[in-house]
Protein backbone atom coordinates (compact mmCIF):
# COMPACT_ATOMS: atom_id res chain seq x y z
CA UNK A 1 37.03 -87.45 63.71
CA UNK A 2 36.31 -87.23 67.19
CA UNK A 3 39.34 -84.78 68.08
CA UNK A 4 38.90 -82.75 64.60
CA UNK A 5 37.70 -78.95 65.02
CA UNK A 6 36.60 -76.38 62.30
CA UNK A 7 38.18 -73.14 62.83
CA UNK A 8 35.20 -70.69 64.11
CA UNK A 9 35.00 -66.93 63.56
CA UNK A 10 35.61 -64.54 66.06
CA UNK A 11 32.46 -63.86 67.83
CA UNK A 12 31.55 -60.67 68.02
CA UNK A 13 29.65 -60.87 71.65
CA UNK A 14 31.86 -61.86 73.85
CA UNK A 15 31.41 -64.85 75.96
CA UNK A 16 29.40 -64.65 79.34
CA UNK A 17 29.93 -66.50 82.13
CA UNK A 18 26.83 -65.26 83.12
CA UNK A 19 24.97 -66.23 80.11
CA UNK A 20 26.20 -69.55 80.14
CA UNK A 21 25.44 -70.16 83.97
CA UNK A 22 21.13 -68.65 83.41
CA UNK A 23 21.42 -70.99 80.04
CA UNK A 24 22.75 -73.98 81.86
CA UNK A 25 19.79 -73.21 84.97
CA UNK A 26 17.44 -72.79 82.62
CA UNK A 27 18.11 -76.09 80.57
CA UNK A 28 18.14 -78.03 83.96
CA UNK A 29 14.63 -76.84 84.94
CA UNK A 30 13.39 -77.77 81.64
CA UNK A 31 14.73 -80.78 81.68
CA UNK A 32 14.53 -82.05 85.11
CA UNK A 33 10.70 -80.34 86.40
CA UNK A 34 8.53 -82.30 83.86
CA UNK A 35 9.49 -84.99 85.10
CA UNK A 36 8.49 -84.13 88.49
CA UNK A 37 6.23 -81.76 88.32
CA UNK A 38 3.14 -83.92 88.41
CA UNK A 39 4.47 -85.49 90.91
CA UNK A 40 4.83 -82.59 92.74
CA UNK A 41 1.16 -81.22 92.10
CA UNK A 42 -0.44 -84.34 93.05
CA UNK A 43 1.12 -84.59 96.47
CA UNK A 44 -0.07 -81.17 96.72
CA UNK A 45 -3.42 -81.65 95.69
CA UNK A 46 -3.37 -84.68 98.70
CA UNK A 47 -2.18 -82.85 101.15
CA UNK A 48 -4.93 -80.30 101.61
CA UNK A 49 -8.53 -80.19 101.38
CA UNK A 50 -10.43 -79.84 98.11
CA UNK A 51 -7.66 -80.83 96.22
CA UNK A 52 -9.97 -82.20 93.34
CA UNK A 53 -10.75 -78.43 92.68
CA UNK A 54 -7.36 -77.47 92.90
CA UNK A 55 -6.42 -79.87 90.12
CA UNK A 56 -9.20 -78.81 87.98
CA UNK A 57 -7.78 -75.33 88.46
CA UNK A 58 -4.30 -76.32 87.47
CA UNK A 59 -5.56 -78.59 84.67
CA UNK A 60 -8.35 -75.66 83.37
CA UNK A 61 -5.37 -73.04 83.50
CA UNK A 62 -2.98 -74.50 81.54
CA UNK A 63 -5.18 -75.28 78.97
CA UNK A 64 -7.12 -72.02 78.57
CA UNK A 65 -3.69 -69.99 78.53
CA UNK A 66 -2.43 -72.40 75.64
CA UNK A 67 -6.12 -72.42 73.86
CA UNK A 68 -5.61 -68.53 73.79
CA UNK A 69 -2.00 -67.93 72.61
CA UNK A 70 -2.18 -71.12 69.75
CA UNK A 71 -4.65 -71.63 67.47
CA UNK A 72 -3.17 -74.84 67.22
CA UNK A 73 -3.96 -76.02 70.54
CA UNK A 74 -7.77 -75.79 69.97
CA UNK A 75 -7.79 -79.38 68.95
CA UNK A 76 -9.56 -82.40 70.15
CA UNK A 77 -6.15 -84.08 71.26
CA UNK A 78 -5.90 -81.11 74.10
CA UNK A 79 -9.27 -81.96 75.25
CA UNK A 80 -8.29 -85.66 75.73
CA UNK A 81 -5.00 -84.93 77.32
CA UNK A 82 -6.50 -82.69 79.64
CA UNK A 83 -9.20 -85.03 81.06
CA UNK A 84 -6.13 -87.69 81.73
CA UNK A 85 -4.09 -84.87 83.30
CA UNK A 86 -6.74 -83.70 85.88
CA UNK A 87 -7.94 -87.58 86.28
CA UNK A 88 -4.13 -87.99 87.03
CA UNK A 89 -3.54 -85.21 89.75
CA UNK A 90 -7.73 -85.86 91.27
CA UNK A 91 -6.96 -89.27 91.75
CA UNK A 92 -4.40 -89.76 95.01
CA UNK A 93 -6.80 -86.83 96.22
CA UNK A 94 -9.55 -89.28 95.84
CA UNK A 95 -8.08 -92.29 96.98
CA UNK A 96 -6.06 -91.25 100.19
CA UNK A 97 -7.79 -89.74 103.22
CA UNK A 98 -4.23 -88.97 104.77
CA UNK A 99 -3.95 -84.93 104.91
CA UNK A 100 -0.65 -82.72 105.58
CA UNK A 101 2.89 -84.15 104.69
CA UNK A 102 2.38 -87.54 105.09
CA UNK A 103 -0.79 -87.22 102.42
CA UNK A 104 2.07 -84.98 100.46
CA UNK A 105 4.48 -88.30 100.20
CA UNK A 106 1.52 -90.72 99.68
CA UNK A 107 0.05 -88.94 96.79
CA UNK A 108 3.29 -88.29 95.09
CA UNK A 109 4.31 -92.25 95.21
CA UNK A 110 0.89 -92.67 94.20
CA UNK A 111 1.52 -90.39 91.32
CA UNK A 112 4.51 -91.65 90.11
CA UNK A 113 3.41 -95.15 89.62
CA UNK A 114 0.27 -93.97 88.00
CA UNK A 115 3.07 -92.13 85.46
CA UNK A 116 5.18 -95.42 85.21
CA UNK A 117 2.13 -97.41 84.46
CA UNK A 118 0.32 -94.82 81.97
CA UNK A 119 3.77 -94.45 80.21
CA UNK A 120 4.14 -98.65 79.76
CA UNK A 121 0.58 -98.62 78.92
CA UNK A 122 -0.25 -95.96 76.02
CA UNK A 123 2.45 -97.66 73.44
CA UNK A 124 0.18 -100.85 73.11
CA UNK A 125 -2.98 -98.60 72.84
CA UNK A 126 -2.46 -97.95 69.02
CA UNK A 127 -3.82 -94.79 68.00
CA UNK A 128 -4.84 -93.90 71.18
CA UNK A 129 -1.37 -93.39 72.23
CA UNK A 130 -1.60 -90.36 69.62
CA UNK A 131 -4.43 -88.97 70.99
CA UNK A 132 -2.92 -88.55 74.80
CA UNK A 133 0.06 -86.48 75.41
CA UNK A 134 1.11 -87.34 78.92
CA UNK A 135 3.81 -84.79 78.65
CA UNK A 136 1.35 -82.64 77.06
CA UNK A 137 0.31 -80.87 80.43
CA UNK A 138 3.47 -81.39 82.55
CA UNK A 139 5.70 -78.85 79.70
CA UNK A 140 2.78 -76.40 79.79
CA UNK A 141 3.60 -75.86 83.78
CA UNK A 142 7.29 -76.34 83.27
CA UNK A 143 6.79 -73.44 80.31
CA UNK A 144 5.00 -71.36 83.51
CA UNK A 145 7.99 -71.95 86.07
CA UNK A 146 10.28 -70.99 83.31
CA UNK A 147 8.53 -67.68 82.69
CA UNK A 148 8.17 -66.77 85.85
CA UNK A 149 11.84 -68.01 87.51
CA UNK A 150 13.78 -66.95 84.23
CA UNK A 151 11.77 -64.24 82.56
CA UNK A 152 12.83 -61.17 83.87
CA UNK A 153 16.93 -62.34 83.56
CA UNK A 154 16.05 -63.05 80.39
CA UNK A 155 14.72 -59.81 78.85
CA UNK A 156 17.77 -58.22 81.23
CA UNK A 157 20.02 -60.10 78.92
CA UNK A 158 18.01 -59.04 75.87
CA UNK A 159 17.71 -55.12 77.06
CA UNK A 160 20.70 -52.92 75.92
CA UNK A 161 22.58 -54.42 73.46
CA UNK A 162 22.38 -52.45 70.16
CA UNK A 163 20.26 -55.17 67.58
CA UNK A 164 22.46 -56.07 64.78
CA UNK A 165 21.22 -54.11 61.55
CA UNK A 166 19.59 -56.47 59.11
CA UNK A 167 22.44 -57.31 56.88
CA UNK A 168 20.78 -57.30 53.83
CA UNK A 169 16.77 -56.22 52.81
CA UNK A 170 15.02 -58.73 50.89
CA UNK A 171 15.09 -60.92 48.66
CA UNK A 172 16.93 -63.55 49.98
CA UNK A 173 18.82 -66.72 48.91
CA UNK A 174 18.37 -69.67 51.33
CA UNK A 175 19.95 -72.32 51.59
CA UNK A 176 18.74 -75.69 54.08
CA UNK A 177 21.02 -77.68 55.59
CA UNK A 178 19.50 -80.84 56.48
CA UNK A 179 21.58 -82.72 59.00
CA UNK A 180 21.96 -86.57 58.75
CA UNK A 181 23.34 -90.04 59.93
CA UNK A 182 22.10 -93.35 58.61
CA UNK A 183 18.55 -91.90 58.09
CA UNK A 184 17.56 -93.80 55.41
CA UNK A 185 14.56 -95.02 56.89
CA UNK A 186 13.53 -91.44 57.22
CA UNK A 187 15.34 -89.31 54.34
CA UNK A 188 12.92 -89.75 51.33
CA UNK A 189 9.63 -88.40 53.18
CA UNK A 190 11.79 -85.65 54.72
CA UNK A 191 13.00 -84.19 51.52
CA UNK A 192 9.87 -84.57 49.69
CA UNK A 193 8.12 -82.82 52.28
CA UNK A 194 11.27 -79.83 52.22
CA UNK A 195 10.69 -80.23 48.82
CA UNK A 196 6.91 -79.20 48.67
CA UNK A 197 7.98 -76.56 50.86
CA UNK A 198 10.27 -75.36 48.35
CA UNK A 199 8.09 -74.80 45.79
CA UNK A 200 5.88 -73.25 47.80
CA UNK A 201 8.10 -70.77 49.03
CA UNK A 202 9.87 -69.55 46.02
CA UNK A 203 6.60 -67.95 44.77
CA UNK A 204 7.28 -65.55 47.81
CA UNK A 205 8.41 -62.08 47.14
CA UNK A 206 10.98 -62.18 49.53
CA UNK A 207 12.50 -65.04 48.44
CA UNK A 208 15.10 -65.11 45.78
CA UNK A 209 16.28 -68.59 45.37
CA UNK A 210 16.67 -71.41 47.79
CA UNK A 211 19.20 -74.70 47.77
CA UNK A 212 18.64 -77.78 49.90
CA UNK A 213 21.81 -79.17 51.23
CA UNK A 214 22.45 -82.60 52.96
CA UNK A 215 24.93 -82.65 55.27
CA UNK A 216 25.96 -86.17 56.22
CA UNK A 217 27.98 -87.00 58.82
CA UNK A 218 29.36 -90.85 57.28
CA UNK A 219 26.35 -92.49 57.09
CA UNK A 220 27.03 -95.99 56.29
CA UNK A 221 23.34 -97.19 54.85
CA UNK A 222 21.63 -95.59 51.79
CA UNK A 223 20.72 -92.37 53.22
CA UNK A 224 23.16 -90.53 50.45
CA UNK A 225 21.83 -92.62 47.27
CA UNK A 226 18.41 -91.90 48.04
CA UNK A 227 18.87 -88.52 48.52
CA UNK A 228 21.22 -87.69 45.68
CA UNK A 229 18.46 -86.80 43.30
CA UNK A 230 16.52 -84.87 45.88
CA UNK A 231 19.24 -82.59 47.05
CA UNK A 232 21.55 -79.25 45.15
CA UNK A 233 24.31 -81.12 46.86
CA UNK A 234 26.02 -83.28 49.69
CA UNK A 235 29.05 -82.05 52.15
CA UNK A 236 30.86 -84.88 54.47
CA UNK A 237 29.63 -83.35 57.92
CA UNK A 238 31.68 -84.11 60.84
CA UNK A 239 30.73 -86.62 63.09
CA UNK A 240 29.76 -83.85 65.96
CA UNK A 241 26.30 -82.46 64.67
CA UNK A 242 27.24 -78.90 65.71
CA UNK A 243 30.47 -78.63 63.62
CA UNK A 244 29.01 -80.49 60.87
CA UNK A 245 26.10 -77.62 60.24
CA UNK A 246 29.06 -74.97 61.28
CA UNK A 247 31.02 -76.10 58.35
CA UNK A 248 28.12 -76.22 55.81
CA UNK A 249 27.04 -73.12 57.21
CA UNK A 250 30.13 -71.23 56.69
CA UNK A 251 31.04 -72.83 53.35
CA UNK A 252 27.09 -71.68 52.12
CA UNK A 253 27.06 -69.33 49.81
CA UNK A 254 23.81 -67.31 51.02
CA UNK A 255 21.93 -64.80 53.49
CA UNK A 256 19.96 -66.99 55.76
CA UNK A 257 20.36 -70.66 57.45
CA UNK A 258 17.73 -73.30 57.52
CA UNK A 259 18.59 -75.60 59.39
CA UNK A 260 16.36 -78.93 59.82
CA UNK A 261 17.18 -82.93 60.12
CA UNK A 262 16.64 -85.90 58.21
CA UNK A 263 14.34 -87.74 60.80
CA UNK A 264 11.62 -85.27 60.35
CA UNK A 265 9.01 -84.01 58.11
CA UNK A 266 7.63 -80.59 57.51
CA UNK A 267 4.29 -79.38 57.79
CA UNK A 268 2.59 -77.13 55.07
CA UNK A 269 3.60 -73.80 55.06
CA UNK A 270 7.00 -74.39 57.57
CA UNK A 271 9.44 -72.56 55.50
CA UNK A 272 7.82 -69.66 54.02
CA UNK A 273 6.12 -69.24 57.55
CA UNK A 274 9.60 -69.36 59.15
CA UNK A 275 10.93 -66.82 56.56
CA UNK A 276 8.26 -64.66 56.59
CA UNK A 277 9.18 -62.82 60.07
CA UNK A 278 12.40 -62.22 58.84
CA UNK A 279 11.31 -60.09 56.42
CA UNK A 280 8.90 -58.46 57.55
CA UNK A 281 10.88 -56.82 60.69
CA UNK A 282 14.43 -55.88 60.42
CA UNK A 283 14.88 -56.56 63.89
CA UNK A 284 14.40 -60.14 63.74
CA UNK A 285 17.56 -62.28 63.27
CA UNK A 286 16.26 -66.03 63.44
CA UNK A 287 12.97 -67.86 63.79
CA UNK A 288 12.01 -70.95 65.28
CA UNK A 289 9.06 -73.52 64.85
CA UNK A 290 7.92 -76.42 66.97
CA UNK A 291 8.49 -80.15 66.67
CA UNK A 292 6.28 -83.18 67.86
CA UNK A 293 6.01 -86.69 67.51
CA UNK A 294 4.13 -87.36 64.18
CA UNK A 295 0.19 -87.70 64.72
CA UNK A 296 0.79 -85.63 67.97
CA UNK A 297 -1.13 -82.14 68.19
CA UNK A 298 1.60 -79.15 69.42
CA UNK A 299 3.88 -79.50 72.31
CA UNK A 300 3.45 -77.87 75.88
CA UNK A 301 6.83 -76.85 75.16
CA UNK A 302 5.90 -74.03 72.56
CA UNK A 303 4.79 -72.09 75.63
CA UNK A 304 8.27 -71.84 77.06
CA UNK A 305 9.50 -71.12 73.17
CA UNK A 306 6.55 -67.96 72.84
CA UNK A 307 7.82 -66.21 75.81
CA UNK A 308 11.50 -67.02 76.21
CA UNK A 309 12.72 -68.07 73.13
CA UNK A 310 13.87 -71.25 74.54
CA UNK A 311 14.89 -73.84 74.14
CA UNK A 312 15.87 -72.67 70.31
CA UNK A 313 14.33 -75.49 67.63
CA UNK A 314 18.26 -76.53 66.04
CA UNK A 315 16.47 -79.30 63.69
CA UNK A 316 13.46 -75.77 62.86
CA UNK A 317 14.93 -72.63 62.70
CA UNK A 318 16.03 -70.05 59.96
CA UNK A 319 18.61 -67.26 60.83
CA UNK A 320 21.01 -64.79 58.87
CA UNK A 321 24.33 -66.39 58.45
CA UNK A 322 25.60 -63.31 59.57
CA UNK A 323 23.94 -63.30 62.42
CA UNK A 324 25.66 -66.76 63.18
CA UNK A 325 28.68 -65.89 62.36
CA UNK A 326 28.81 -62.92 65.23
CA UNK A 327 27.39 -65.99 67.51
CA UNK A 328 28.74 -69.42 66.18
CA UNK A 329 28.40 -72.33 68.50
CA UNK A 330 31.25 -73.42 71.10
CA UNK A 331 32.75 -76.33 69.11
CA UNK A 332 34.95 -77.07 71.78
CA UNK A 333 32.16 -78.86 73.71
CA UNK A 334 32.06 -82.09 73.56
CA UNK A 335 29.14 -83.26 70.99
CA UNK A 336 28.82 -86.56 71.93
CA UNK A 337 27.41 -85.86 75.27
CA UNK A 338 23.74 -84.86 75.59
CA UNK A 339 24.30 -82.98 78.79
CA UNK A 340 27.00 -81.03 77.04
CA UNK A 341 25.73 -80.17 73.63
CA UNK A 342 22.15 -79.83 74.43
CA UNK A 343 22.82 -76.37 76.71
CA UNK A 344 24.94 -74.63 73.84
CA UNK A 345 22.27 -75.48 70.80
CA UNK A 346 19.20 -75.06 72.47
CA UNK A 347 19.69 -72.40 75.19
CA UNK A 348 23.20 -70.56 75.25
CA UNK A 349 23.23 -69.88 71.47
CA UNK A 350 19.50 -68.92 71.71
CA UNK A 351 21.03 -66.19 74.26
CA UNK A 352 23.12 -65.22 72.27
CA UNK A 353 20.92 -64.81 69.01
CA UNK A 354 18.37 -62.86 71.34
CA UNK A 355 21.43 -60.45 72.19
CA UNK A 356 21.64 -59.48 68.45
CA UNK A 357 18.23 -59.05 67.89
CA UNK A 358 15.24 -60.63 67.56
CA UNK A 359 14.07 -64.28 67.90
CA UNK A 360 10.42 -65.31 67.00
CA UNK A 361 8.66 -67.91 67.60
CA UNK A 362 6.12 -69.38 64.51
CA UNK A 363 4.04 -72.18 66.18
CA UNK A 364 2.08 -72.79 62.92
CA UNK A 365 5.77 -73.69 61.22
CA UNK A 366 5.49 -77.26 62.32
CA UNK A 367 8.05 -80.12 62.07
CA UNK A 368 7.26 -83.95 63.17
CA UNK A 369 10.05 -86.29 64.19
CA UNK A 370 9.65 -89.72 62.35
CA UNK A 371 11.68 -91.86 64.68
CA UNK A 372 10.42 -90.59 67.66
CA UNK A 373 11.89 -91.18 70.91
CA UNK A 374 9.88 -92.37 73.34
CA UNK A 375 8.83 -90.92 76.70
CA UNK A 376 10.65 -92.86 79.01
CA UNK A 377 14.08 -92.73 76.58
CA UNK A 378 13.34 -88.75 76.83
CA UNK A 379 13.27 -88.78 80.53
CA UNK A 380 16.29 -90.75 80.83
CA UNK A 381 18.23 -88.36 78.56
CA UNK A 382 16.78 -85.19 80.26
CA UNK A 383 17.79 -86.86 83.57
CA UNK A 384 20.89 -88.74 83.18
CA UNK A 385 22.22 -86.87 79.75
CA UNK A 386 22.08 -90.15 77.75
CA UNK A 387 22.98 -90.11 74.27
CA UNK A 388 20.44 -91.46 72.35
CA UNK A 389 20.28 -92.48 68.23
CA UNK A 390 22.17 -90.01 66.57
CA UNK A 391 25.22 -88.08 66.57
């Protein structure tokens, strides 16, 4: 299956080199500067004088800007992650007398063990390790170098380009395409979450009727038996993620995509809140929520998401078929490389989208991966491109 392709439509942008080179710089820097970034600060913060204050600054910054723009954020969990942060960049500041660069180099080795060892640690803490987001703090700064490196190209890209009219007023019929391989573990408390959803949603005005779809791309366990009763219907999905939701997508018979994945679960509220933008304005072509590990409070990343519109959410979005058929992904990538795939879900095709119209961001539509990866498996696939469980 590896060498199969579906046939995609013409798109009607064309392709930019220049999009794809600010997508590909922009998917770098978020991967590659949280994992550094702390590093960075605290050999900062050791290298001059008062650098306890300046980490309190950094620290108090982040977190008022996020307190403001989420209602979300205002949550204990913040708090807690925010005393670790600043405890994190104060203490090489504290410990080392050594000023200038050599104070620079000792505080960021300094730093980066105290990462290591707070990353090995907070698995065996139970609960606790719910309660701290270490990467909490280092995306909110990584969200700030995005904005302010990348924000004006962005809304240069955005700027005139006639929006796509709205193809069709509301109401609308949906259809969710939940993507899957050997989920089984996961796939009944996903779909009885989308379910709940469901219900919910359908006593919207704008909505007309709504289908849940499983795409599966050969699972091999019982992900298909015990989702049988809890889906419309299941499509063989190829074994590339993005072709397997470009095929359901163009075989759906409806106006707008939903497109989620059967190792999460969705929050209250997720689908009519990501539909609900979509009607409202008719310049809005797709919508986007946030995803965190379950029991965790909102990512730092939803910063980056507010203000760009990237990375785009592929496992929480919703977006006129339409609209994706103008823009369909680049199947010829290779989708069983990280490094490859990850730049044309997340960032080129969110580009693209924004070209057409509008993207918006709903924080409060919230999505929480039940086989979560964790932090040191993230940083090797943001670093090295490692493919990790799934497609």
């Amino acid at each position: 299956m590896h060498g199969a392709r579906a046939e995609a439509p013409p798109s009607v942008l064309p392709r930019s080199g220049g999009a794809a080179l600010l997508a590909y710089l922009i998917c770098r820097t978020y991967a590659l500067l949280p994992c550094v970034v702390t590093v960075l600060l605290a050999g900062a913060c050791t290298a001059f004088d008062h650098g306890v204050v300046a980490a309190a600054a950094v620290t108090a910054f982040a977190l008022a800007t996020m307190w403001t723009l989420f209602s979300a954020f205002r949550d204990p969990r913040a708090l807690a992650s925010a005393a670790v942060y600043f405890a994190s960049l104060a203490l090489p500041a504290v410990l080392i007398e050594t000023r200038g660069a050599a104070g620079f180099a000792l505080g960021a080795v300094l730093e980066a063990a105290l990462n290591l060892a707070l990353l090995g640690l907070l698995p065996r803490l139970g609960r606790l390790s719910r309660f701290v987001q270490p990467e909490l703090f280092p995306d909110i700064l990584t969200g700030f170098v995005l904005v302010l490196v990348f924000g004006l190209p962005v809304r240069f890209w955005r700027t005139g380009r006639p929006a796509m009219p709205r193809p069709k007023a509301p109401p609308y019929d949906v259809s969710i395409l939940v993507c899957s391989f050997e989920e089984d573990r996961t796939i009944a408390r996903c779909l009885e979450s989308i379910r709940r959803n469901v219900e919910d949603a359908r006593r919207h005005p704008f909505v007309r009727s709504v289908r849940v779809v499983l795409v599966d791309s050969g699972s091999r366990d019982k992900t298909r038996a015990l989702a049988a009763s809890r889906v419309d219907r299941i499509v063989d999905g190829h074994a590339g993620k993005l072709t397997a939701r470009h095929r359901a997508t163009v075989a759906e018979d409806c106006d707008l995509v939903v497109a989620a994945d059967g190792d999460r679960a969705y929050g209250e509220g997720w689908l009519a809140g990501l539909l609900a933008p979509v009607a409202e304005d008719p310049a809005v072509v797709a919508t986007m929520g946030e995803t965190t590990n379950e029991g965790s409070g909102l990512s730092g990343s939803a910063l980056a998401r507010r203000l760009l519109k990237i990375p785009f959410n592929a496992g929480n979005s919703a977006y006129f078929k339409e609209a994706y058929l103008r823009v369909p992904f680049d199947l010829e990538v290779d989708q069983f490389k990280h490094r490859a795939i990850w730049p044309e879900e997340e960032f080129l095709f969110s580009l693209r989208m924004q070209a057409l119209g509008r993207v918006v961001h709903v924080a409060d539509s919230r999505s929480f991966e039940l086989r979560p990866y964790s932090l040191l498996a993230q940083m090797r696939r943001h670093l090295l491109g490692t493919r990790l469980r799934t497609f």
